[in-house]
PDB file of N, CA and C in Angstrom:
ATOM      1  N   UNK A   1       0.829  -1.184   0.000  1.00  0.00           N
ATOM      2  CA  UNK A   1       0.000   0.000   0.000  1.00  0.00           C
ATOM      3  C   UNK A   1       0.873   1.247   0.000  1.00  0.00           C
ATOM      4  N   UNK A   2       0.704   2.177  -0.710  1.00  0.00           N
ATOM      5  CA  UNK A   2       1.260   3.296  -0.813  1.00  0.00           C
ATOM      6  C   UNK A   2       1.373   4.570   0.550  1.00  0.00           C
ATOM      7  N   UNK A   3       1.504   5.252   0.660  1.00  0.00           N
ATOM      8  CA  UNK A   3       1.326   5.982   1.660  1.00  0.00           C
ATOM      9  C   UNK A   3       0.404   7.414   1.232  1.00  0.00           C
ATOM     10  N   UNK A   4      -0.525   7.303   2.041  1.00  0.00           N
ATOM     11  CA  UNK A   4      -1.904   8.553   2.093  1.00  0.00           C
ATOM     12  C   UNK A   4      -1.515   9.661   3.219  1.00  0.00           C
ATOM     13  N   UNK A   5      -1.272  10.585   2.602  1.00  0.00           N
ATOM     14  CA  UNK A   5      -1.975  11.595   3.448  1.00  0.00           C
ATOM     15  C   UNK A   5      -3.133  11.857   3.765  1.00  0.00           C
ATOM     16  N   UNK A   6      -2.803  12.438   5.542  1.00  0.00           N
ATOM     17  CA  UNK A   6      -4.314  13.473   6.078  1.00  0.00           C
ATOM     18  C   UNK A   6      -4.376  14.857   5.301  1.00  0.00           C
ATOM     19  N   UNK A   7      -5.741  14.665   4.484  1.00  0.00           N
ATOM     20  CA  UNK A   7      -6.233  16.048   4.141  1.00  0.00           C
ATOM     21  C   UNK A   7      -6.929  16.916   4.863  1.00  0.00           C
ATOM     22  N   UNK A   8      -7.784  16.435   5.654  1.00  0.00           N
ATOM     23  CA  UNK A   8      -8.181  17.235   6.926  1.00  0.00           C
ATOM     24  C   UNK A   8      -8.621  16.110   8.148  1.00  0.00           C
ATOM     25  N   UNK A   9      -9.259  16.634   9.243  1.00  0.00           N
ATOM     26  CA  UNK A   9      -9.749  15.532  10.186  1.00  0.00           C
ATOM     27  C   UNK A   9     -10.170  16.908  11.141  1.00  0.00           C
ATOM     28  N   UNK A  10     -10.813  15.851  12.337  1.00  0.00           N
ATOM     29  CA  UNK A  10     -12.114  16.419  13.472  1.00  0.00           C
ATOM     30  C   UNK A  10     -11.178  15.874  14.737  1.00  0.00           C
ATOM     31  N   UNK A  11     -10.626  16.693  15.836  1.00  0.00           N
ATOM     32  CA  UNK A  11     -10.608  16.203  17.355  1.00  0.00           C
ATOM     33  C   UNK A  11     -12.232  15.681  17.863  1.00  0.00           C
ATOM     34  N   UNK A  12     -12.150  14.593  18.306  1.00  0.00           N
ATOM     35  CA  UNK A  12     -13.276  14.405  19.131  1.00  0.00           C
ATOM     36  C   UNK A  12     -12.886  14.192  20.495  1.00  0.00           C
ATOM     37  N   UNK A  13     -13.769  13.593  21.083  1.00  0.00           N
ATOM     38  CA  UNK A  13     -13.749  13.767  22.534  1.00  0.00           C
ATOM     39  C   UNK A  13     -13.111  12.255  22.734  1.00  0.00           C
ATOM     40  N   UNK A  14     -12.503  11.935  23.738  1.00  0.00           N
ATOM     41  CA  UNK A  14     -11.573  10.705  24.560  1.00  0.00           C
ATOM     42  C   UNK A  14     -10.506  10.595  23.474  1.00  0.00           C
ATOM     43  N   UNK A  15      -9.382  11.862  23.021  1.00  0.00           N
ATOM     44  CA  UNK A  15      -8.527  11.398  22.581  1.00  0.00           C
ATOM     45  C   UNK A  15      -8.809  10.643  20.678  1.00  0.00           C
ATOM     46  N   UNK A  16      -9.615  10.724  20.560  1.00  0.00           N
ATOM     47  CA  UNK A  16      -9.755  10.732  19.287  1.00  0.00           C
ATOM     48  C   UNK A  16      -9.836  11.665  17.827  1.00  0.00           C
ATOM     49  N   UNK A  17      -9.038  11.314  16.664  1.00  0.00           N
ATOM     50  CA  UNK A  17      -9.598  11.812  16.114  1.00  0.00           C
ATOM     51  C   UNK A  17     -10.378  11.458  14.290  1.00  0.00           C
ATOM     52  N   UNK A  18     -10.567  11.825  13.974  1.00  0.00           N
ATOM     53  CA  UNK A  18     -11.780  11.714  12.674  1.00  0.00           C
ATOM     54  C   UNK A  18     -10.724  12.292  11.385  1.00  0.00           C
ATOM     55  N   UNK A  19     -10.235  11.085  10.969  1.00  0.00           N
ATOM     56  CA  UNK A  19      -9.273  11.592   9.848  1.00  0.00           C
ATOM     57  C   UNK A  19      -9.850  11.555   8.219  1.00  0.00           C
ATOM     58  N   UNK A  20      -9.447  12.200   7.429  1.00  0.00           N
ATOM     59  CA  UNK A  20      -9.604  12.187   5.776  1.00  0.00           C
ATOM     60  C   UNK A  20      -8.362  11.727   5.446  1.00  0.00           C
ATOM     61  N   UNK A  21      -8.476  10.715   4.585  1.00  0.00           N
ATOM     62  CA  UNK A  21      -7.239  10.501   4.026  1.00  0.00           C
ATOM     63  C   UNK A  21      -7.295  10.958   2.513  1.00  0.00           C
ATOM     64  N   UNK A  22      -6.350  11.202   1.602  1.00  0.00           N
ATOM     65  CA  UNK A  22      -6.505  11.789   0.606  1.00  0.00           C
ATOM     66  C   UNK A  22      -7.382  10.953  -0.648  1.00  0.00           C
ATOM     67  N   UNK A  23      -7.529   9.676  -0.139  1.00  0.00           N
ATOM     68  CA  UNK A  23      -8.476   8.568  -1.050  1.00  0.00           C
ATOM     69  C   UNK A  23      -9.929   9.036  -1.190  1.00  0.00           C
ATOM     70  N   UNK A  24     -10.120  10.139   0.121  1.00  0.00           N
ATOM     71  CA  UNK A  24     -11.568  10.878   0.753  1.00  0.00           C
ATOM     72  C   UNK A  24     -11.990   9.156   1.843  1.00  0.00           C
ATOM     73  N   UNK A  25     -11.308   8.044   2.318  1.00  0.00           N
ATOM     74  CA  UNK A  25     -11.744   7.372   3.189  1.00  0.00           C
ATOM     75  C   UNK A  25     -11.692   7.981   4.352  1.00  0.00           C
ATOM     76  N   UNK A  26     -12.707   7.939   5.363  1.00  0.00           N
ATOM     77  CA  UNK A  26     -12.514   8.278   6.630  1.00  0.00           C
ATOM     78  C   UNK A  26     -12.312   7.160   7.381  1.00  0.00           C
ATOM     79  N   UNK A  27     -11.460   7.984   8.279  1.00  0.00           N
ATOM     80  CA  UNK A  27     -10.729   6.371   9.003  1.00  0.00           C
ATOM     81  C   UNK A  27     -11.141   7.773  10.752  1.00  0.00           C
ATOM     82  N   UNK A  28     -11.413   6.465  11.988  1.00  0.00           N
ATOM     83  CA  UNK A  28     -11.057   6.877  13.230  1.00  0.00           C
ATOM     84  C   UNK A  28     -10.014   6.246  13.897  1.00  0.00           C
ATOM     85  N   UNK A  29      -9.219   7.434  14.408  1.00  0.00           N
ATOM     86  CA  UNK A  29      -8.352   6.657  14.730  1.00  0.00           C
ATOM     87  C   UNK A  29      -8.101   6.886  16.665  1.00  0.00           C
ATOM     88  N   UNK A  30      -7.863   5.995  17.513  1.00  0.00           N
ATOM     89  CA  UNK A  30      -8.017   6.195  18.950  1.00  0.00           C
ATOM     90  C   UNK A  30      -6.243   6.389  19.492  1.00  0.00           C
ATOM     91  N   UNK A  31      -6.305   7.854  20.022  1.00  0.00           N
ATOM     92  CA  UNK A  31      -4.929   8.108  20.941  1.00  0.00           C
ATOM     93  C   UNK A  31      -5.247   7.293  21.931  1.00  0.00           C
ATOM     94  N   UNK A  32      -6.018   7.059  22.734  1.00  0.00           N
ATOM     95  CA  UNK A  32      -5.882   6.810  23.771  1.00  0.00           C
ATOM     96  C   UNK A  32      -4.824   6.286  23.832  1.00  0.00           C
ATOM     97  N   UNK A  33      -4.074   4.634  24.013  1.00  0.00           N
ATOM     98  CA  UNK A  33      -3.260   3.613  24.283  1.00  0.00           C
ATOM     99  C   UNK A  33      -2.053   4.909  23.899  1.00  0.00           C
ATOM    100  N   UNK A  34      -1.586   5.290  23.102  1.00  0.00           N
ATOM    101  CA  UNK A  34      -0.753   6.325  23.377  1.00  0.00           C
ATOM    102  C   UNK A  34      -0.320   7.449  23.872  1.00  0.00           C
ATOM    103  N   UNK A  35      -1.652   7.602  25.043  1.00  0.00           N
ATOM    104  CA  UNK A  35      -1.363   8.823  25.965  1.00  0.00           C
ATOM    105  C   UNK A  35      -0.960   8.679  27.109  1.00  0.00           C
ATOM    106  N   UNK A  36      -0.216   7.782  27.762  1.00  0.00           N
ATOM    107  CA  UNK A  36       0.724   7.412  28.353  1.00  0.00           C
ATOM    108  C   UNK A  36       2.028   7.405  28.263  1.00  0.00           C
ATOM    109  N   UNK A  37       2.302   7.707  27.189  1.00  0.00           N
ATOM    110  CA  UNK A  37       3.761   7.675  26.595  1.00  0.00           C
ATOM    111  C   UNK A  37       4.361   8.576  26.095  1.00  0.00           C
ATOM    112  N   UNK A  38       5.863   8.976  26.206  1.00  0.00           N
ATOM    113  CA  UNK A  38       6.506  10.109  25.758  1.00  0.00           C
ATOM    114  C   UNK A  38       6.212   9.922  24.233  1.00  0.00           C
ATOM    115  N   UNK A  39       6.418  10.916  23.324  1.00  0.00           N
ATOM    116  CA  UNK A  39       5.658  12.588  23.533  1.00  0.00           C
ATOM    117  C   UNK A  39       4.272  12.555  24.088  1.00  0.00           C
ATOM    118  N   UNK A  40       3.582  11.675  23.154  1.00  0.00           N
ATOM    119  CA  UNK A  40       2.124  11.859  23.341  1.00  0.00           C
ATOM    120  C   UNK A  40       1.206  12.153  24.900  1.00  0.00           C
ATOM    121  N   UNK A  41       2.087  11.677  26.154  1.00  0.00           N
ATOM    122  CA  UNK A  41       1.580  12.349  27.361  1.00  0.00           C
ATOM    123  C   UNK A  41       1.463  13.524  27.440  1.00  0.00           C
ATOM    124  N   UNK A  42       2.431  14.800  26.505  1.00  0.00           N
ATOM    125  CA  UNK A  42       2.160  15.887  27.302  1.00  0.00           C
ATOM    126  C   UNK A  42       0.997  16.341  26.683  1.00  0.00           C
ATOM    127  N   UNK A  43      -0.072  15.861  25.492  1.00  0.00           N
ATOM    128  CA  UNK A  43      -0.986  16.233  24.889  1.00  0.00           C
ATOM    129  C   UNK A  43      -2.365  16.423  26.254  1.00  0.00           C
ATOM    130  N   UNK A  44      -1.821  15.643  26.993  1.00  0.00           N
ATOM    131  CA  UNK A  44      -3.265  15.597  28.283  1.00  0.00           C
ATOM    132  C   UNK A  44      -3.283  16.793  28.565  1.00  0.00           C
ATOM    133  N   UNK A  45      -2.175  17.637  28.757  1.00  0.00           N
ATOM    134  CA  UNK A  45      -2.303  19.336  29.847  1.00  0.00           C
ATOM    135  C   UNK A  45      -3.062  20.055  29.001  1.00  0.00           C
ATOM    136  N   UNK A  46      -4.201  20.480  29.588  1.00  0.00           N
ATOM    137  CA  UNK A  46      -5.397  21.757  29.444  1.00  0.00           C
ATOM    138  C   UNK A  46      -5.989  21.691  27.668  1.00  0.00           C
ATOM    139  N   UNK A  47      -5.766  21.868  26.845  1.00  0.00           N
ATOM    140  CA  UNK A  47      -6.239  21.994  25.474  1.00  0.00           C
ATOM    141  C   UNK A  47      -5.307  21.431  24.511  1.00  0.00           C
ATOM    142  N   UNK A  48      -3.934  20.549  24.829  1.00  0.00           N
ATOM    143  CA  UNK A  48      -3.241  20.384  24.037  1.00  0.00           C
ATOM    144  C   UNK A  48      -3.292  19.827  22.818  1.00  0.00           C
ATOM    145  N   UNK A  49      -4.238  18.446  23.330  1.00  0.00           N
ATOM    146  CA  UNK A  49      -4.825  17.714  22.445  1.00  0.00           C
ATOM    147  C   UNK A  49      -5.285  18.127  21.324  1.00  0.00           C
ATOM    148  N   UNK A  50      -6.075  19.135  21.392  1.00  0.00           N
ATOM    149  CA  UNK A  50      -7.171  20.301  20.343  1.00  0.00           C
ATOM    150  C   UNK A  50      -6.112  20.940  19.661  1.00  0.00           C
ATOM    151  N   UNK A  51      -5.115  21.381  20.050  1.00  0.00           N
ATOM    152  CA  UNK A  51      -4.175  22.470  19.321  1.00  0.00           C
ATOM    153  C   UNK A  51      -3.670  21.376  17.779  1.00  0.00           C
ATOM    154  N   UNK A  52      -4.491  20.456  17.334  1.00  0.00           N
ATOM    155  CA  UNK A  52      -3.598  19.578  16.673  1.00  0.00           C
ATOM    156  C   UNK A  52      -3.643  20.166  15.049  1.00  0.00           C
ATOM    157  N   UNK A  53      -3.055  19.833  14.197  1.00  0.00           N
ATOM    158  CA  UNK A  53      -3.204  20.368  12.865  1.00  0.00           C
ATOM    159  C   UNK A  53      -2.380  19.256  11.663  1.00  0.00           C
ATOM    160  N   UNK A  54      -2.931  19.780  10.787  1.00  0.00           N
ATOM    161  CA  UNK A  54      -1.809  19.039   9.400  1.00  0.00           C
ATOM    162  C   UNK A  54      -0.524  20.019   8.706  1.00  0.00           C
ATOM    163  N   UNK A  55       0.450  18.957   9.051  1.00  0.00           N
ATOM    164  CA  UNK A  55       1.556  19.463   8.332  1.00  0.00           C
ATOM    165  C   UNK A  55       2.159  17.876   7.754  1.00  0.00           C
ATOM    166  N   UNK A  56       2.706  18.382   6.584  1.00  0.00           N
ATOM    167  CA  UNK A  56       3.338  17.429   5.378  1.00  0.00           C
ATOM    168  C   UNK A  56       2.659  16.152   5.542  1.00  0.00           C
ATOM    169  N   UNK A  57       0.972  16.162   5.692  1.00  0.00           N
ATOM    170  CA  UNK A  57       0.151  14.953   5.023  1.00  0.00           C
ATOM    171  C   UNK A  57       0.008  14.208   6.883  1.00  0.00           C
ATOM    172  N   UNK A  58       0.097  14.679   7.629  1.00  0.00           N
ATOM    173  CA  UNK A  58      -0.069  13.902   8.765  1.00  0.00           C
ATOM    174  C   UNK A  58      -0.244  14.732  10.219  1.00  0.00           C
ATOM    175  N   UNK A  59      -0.659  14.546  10.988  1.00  0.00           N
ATOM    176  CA  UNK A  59      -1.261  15.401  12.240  1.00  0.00           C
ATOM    177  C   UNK A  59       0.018  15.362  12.890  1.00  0.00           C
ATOM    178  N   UNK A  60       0.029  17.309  13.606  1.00  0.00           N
ATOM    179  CA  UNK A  60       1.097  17.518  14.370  1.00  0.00           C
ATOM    180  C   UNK A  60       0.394  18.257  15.574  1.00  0.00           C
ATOM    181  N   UNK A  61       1.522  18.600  16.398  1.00  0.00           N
ATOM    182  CA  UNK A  61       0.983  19.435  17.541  1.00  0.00           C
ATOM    183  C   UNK A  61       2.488  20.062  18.046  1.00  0.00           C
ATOM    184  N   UNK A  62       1.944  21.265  18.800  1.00  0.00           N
ATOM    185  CA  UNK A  62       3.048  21.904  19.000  1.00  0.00           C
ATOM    186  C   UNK A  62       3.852  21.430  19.960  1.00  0.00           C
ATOM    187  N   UNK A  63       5.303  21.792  19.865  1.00  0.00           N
ATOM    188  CA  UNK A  63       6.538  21.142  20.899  1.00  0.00           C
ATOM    189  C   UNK A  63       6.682  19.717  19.854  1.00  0.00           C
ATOM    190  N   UNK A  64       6.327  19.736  18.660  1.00  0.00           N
ATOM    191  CA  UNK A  64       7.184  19.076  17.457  1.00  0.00           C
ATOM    192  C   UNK A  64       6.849  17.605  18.238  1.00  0.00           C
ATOM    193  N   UNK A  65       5.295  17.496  18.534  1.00  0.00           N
ATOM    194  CA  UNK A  65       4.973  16.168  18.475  1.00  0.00           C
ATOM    195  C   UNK A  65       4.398  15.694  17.614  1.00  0.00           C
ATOM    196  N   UNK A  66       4.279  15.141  16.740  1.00  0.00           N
ATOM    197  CA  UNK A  66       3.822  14.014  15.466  1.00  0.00           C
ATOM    198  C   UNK A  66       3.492  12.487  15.662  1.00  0.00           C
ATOM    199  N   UNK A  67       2.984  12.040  14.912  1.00  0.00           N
ATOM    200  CA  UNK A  67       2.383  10.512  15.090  1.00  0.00           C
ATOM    201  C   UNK A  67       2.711  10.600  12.676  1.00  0.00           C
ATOM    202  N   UNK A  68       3.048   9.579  12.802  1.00  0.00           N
ATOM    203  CA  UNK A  68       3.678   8.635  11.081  1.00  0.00           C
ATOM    204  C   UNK A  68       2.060   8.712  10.313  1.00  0.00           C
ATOM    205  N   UNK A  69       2.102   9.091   9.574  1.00  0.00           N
ATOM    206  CA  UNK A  69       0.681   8.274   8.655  1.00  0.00           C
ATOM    207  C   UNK A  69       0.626   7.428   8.435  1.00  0.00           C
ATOM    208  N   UNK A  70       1.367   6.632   8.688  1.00  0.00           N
ATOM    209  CA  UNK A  70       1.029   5.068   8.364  1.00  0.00           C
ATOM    210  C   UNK A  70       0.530   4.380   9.393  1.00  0.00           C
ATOM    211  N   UNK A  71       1.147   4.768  10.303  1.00  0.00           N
ATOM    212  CA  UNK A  71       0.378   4.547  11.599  1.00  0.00           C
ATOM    213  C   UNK A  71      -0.996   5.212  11.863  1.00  0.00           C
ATOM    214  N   UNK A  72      -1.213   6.648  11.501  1.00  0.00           N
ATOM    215  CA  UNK A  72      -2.928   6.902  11.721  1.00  0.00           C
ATOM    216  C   UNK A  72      -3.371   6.005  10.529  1.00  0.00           C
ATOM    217  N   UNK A  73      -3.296   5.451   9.339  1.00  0.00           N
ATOM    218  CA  UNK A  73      -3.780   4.473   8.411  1.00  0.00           C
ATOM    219  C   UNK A  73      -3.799   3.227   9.024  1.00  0.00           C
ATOM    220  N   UNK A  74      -3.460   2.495   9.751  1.00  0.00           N
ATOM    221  CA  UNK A  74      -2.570   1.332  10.008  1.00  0.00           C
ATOM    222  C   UNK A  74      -3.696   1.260  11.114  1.00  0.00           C
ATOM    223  N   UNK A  75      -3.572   1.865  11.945  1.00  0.00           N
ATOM    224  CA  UNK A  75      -4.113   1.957  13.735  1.00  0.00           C
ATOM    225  C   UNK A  75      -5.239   2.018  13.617  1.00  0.00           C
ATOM    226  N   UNK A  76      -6.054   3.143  12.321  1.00  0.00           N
ATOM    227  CA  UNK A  76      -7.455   3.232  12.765  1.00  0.00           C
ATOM    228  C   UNK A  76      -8.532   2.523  11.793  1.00  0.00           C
ATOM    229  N   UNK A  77      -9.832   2.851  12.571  1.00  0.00           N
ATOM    230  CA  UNK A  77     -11.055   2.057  11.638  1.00  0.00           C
ATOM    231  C   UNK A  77     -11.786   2.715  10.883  1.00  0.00           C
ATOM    232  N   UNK A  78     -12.095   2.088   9.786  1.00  0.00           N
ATOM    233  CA  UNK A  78     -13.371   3.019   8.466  1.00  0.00           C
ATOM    234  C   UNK A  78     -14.286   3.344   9.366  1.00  0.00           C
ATOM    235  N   UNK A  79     -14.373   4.557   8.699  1.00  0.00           N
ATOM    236  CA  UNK A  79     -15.873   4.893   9.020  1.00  0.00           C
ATOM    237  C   UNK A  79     -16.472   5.326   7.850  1.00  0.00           C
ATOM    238  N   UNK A  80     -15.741   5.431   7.218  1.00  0.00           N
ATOM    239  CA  UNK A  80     -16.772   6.075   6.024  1.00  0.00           C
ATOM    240  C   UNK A  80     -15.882   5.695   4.854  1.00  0.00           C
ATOM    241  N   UNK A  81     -16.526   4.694   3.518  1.00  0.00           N
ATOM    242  CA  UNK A  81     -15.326   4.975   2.841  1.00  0.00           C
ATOM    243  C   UNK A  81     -16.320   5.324   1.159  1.00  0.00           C
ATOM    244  N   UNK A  82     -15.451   5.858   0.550  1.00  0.00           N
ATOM    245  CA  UNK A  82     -15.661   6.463  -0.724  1.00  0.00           C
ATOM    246  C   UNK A  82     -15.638   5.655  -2.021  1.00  0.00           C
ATOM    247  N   UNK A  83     -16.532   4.854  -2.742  1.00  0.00           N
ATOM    248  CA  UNK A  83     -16.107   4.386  -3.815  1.00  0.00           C
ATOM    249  C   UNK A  83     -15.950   5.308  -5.215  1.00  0.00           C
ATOM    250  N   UNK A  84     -15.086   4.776  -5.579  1.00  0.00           N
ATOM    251  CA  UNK A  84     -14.784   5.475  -6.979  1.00  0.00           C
ATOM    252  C   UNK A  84     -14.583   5.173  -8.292  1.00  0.00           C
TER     253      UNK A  84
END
């Protein structure tokens, strides 16, 4: 499988979020199991989580924490997918 970028996505609530991949499949994908762990712990303090955004095809957050796209592809489940 090739590698997809996030074109956009939704924070939801418990650490989740609601990704587009550039195929237009929506995939969810769950932080939780990774918010225990360096980097991704310091996302718990006050709004961090929310501050998240896309840079070069994959979700970042500030203090240069990132998660792989292959891993938000890999990790999460359809929710919606697009035939074409």
């Amino acid at each position: 499988m090739s590698l997809l970028d996030v074109v956009d996505f939704q924070v939801t609530d418990e650490y989740q979020l609601l990704l587009t991949f550039e195929n237009q499949e929506k995939r969810l994908f769950d932080m939780r199991p990774f918010m225990e762990t360096p980097p991704w712990n310091r996302l718990k303090h006050g709004d961090m989580f929310r501050k998240a955004h896309i840079q070069q095809g994959t979700i970042v957050w500030p203090g240069q924490i990132d998660i792989d796209p292959e891993t938000l592809y890999e990790l999460s489940t359809v929710t919606e997918k697009t035939v074409c």
